[in-house]
PDB file of N, CA and C in Angstrom:
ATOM      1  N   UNK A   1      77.698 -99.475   0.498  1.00  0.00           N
ATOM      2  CA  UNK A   1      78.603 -99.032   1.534  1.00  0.00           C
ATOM      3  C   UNK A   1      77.983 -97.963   2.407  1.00  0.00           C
ATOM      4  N   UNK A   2      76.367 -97.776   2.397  1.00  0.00           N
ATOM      5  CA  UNK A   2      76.483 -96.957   3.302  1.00  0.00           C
ATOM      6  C   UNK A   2      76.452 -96.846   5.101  1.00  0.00           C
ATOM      7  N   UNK A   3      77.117 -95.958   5.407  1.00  0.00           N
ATOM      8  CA  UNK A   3      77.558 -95.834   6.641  1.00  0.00           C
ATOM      9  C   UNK A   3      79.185 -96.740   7.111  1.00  0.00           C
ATOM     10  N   UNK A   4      79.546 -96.955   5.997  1.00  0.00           N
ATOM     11  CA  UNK A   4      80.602 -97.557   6.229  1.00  0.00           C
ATOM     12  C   UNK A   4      81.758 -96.621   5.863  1.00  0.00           C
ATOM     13  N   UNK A   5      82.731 -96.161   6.430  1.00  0.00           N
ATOM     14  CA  UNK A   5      83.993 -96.023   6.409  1.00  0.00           C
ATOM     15  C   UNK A   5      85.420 -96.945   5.530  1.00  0.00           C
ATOM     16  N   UNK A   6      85.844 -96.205   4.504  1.00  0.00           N
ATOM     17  CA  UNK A   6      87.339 -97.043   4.057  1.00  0.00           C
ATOM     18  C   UNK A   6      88.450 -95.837   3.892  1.00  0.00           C
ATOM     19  N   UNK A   7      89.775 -96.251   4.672  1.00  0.00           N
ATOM     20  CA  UNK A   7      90.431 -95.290   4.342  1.00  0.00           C
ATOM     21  C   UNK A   7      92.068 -96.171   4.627  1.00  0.00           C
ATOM     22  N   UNK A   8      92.654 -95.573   3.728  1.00  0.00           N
ATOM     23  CA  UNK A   8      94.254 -96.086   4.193  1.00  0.00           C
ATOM     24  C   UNK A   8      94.684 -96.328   5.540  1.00  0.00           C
ATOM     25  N   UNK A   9      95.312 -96.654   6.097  1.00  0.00           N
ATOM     26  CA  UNK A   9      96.238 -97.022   7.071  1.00  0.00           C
ATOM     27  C   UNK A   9      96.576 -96.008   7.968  1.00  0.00           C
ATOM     28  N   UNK A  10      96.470 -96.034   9.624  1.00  0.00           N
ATOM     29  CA  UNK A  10      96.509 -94.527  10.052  1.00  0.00           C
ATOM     30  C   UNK A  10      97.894 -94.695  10.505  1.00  0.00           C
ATOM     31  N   UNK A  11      98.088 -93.657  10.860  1.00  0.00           N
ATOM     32  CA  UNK A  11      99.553 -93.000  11.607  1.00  0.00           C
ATOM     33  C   UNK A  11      99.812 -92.602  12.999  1.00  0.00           C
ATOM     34  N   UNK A  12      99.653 -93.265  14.028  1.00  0.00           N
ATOM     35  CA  UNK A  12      99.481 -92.506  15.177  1.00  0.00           C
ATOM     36  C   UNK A  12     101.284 -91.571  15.440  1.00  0.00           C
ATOM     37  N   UNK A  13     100.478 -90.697  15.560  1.00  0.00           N
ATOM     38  CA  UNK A  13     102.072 -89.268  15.752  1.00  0.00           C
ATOM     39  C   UNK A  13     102.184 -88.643  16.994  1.00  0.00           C
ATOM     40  N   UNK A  14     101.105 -89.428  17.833  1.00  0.00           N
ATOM     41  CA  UNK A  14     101.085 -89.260  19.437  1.00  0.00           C
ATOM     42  C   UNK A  14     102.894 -90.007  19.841  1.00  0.00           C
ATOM     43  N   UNK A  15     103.833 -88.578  21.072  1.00  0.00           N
ATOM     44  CA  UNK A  15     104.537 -89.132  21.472  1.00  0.00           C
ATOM     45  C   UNK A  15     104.506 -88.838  23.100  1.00  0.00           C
ATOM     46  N   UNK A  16     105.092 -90.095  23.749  1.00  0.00           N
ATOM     47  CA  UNK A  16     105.017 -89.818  24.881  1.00  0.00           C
ATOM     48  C   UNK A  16     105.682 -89.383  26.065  1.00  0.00           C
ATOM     49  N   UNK A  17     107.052 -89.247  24.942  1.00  0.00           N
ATOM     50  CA  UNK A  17     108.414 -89.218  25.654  1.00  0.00           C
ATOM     51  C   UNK A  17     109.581 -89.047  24.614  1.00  0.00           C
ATOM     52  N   UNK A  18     110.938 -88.490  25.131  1.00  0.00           N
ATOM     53  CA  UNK A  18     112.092 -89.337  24.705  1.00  0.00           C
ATOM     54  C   UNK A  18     113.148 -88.246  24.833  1.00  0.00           C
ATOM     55  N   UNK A  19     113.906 -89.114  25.262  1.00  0.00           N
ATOM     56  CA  UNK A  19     115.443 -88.514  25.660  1.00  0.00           C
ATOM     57  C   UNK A  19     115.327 -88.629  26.705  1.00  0.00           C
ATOM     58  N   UNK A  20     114.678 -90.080  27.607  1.00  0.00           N
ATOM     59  CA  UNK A  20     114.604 -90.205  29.332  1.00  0.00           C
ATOM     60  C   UNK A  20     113.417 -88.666  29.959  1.00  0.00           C
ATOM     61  N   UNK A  21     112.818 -88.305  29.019  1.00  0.00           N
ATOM     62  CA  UNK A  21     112.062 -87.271  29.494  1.00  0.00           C
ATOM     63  C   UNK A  21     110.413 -87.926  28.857  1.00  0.00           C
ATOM     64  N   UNK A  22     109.366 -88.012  30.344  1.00  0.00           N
ATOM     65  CA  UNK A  22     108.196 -88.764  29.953  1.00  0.00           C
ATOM     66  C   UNK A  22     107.422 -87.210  30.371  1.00  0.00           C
ATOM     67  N   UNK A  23     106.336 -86.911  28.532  1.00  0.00           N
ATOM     68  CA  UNK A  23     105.929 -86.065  28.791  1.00  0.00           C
ATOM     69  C   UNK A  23     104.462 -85.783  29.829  1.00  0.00           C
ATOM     70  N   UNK A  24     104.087 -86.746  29.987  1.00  0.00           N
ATOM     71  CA  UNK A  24     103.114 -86.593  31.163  1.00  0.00           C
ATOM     72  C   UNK A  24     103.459 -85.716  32.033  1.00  0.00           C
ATOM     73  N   UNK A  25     104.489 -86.314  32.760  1.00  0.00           N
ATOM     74  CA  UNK A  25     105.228 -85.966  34.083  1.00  0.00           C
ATOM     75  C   UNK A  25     106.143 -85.155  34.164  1.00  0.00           C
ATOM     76  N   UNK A  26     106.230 -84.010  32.882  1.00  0.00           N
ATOM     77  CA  UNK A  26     107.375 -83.233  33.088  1.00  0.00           C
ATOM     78  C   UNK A  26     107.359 -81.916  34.210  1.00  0.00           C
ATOM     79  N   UNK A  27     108.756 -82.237  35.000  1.00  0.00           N
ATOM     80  CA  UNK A  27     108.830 -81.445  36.086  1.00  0.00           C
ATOM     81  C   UNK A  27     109.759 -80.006  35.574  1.00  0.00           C
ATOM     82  N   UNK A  28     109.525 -78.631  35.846  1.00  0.00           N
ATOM     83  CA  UNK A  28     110.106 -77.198  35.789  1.00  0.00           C
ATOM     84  C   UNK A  28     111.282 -77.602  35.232  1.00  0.00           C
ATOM     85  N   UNK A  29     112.513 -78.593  35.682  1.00  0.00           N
ATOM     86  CA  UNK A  29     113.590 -78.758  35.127  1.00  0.00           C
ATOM     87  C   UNK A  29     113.419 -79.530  33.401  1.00  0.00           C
ATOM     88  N   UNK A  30     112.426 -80.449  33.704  1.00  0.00           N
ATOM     89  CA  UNK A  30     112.384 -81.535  32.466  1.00  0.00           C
ATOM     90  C   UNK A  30     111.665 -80.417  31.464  1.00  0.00           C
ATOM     91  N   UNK A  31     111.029 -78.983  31.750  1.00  0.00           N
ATOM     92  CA  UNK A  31     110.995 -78.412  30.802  1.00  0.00           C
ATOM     93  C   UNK A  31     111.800 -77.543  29.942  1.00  0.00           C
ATOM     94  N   UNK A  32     112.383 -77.313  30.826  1.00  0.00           N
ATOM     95  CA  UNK A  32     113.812 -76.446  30.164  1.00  0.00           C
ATOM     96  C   UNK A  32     114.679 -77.565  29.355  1.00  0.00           C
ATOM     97  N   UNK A  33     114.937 -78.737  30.145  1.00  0.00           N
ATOM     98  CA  UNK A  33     115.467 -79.450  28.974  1.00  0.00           C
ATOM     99  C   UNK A  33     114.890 -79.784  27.908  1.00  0.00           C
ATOM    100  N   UNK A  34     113.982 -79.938  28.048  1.00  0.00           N
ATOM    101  CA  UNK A  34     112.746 -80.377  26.353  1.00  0.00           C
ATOM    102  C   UNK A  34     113.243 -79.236  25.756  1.00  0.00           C
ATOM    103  N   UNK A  35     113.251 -77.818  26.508  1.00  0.00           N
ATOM    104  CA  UNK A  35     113.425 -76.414  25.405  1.00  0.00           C
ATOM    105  C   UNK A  35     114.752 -76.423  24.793  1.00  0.00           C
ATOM    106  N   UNK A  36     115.848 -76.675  25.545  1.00  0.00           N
ATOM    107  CA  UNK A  36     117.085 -76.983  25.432  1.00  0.00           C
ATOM    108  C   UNK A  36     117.087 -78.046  23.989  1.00  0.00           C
ATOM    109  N   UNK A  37     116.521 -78.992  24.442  1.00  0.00           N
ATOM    110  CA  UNK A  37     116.470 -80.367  23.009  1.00  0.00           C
ATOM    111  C   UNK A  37     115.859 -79.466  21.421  1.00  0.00           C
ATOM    112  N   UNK A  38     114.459 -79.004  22.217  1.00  0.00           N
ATOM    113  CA  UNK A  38     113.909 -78.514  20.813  1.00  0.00           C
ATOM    114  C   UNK A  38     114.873 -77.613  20.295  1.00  0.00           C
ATOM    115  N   UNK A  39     115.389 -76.659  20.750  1.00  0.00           N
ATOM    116  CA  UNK A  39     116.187 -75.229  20.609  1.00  0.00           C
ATOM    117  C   UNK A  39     117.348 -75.929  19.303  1.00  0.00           C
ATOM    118  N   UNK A  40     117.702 -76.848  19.662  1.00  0.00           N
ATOM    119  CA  UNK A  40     119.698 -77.765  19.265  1.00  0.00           C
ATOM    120  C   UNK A  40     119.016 -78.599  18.183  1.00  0.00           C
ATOM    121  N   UNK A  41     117.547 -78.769  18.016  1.00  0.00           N
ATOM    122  CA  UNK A  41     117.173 -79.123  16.977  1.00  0.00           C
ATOM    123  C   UNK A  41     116.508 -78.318  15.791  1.00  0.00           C
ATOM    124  N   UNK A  42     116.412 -76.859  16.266  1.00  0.00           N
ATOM    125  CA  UNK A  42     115.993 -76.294  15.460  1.00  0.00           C
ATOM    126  C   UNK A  42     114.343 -76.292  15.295  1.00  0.00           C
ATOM    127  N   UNK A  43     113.473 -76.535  16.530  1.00  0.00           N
ATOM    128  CA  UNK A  43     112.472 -76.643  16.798  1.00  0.00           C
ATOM    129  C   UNK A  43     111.815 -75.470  17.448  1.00  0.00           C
ATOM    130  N   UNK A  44     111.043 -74.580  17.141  1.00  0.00           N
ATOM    131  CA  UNK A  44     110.988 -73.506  18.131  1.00  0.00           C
ATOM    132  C   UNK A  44     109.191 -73.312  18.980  1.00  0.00           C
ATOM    133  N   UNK A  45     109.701 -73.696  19.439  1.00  0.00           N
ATOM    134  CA  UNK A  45     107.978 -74.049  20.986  1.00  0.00           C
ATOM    135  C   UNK A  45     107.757 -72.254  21.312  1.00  0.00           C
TER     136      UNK A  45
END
């Protein structure tokens, strides 16, 4: 096996969005709401 790689199954935990809010493109307002979302979830940014 050498130079070969084996490993379990990956996880991608990349997100790109959600709650109609795409994080690429978030505008001054779409950030306060993300803070607003995280805040009501108990998330603290």
């Amino acid at each position: 096996m050498a130079g070969d790689w084996v490993s379990a199954g990956g996880v991608d935990l990349q997100i790109n969005g959600a709650l109609g809010l795409a994080f690429p493109d978030l505008t001054e307002p779409d950030q306060e709401k993300l803070q607003e979302i995280c805040n009501f979830c108990g998330i603290r940014v």
